[in-house]
C-alpha atoms as a PDB file:
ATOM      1  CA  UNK A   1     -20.741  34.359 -25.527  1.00  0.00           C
ATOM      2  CA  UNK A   2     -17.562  32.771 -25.538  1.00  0.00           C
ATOM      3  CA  UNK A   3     -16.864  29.987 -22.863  1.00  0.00           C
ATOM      4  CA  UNK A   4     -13.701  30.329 -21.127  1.00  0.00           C
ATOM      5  CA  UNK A   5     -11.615  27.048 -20.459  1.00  0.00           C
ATOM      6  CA  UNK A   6     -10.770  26.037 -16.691  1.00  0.00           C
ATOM      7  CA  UNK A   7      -8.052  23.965 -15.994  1.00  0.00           C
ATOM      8  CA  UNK A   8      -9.506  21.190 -13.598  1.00  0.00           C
ATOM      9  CA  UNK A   9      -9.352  21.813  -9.839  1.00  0.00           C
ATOM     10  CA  UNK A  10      -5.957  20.137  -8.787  1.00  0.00           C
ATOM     11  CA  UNK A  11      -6.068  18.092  -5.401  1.00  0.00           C
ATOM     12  CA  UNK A  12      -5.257  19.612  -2.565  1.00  0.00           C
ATOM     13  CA  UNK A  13      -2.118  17.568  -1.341  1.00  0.00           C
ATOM     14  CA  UNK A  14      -2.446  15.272   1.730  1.00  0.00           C
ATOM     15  CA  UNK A  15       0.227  17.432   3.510  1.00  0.00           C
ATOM     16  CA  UNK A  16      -1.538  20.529   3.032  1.00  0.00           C
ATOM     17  CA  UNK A  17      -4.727  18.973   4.360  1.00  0.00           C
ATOM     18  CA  UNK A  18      -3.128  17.841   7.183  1.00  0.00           C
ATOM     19  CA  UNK A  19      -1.033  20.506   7.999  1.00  0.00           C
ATOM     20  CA  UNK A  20      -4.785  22.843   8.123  1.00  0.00           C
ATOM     21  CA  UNK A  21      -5.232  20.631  11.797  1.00  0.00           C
ATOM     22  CA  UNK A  22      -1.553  20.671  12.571  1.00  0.00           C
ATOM     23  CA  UNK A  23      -0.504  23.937  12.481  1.00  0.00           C
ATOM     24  CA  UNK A  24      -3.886  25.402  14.784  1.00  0.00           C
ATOM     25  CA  UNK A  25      -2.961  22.894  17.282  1.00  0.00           C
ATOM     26  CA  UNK A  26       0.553  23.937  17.092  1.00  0.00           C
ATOM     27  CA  UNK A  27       0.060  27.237  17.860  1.00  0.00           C
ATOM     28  CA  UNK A  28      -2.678  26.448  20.388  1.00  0.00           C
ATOM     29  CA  UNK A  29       0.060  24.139  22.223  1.00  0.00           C
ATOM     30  CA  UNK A  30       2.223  27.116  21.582  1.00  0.00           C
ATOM     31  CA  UNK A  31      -0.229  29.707  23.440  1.00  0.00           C
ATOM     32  CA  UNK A  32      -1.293  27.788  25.979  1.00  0.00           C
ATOM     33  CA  UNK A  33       2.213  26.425  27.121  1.00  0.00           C
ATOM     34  CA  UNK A  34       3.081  30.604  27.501  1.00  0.00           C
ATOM     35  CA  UNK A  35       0.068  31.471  29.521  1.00  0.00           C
ATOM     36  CA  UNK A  36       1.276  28.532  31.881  1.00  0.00           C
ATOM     37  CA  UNK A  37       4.921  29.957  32.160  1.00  0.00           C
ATOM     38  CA  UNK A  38       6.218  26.714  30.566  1.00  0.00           C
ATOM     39  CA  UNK A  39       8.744  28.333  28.695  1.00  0.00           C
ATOM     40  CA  UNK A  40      10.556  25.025  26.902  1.00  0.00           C
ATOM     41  CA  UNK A  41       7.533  23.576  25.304  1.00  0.00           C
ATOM     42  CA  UNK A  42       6.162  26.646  24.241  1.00  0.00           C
ATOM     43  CA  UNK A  43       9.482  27.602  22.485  1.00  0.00           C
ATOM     44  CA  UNK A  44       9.338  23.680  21.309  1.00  0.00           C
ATOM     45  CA  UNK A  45       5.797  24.239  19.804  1.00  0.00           C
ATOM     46  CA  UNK A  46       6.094  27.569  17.888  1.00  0.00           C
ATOM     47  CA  UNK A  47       9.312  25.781  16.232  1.00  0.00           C
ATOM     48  CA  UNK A  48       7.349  22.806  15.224  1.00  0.00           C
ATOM     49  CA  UNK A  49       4.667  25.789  13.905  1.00  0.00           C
ATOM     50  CA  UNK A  50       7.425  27.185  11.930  1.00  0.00           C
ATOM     51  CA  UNK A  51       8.967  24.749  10.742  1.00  0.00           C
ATOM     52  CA  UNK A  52       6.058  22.480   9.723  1.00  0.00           C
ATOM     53  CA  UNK A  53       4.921  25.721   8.196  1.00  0.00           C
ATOM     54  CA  UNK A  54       7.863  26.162   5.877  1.00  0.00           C
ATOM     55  CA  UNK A  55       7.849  22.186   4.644  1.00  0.00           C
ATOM     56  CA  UNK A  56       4.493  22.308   3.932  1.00  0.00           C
ATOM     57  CA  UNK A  57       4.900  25.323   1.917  1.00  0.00           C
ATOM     58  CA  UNK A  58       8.357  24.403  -0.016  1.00  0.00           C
ATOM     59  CA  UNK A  59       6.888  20.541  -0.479  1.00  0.00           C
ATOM     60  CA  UNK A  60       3.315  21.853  -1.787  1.00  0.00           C
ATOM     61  CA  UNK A  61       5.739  24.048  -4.113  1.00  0.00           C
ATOM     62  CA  UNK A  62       7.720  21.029  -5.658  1.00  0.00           C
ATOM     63  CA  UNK A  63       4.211  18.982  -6.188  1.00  0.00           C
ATOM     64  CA  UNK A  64       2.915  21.825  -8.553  1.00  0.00           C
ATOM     65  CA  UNK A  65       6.314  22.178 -10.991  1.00  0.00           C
END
């Protein structure tokens, strides 16, 4: 049988780990601000979801070049 080489697991970047917590409560904050008719901080949260969504993604994409 032939053995296959595997490249080592890489780290999984401190951003990326925290973003896993970030992001739930985000959209949690998001959710909950709706179902309470607090318009503003709901719109404030899904941004923040977004948007933290998209750095972690382009900044986990520079760390692997």
């Amino acid at each position: 049988m032939q053995e296959q080489e595997q490249e080592p697991a890489r780290p999984i970047p401190y951003l990326v780990r925290v973003w896993r917590f970030a992001g739930p409560a985000l959209e949690l904050t998001a959710l909950m601000a709706a179902h309470q008719q607090r318009e503003g901080l709901a719109v404030a949260a899904k941004a923040l979801a977004v948007l933290g969504q998209s750095a972690t993604v382009w900044f986990a994409g520079r760390e692997r070049r």
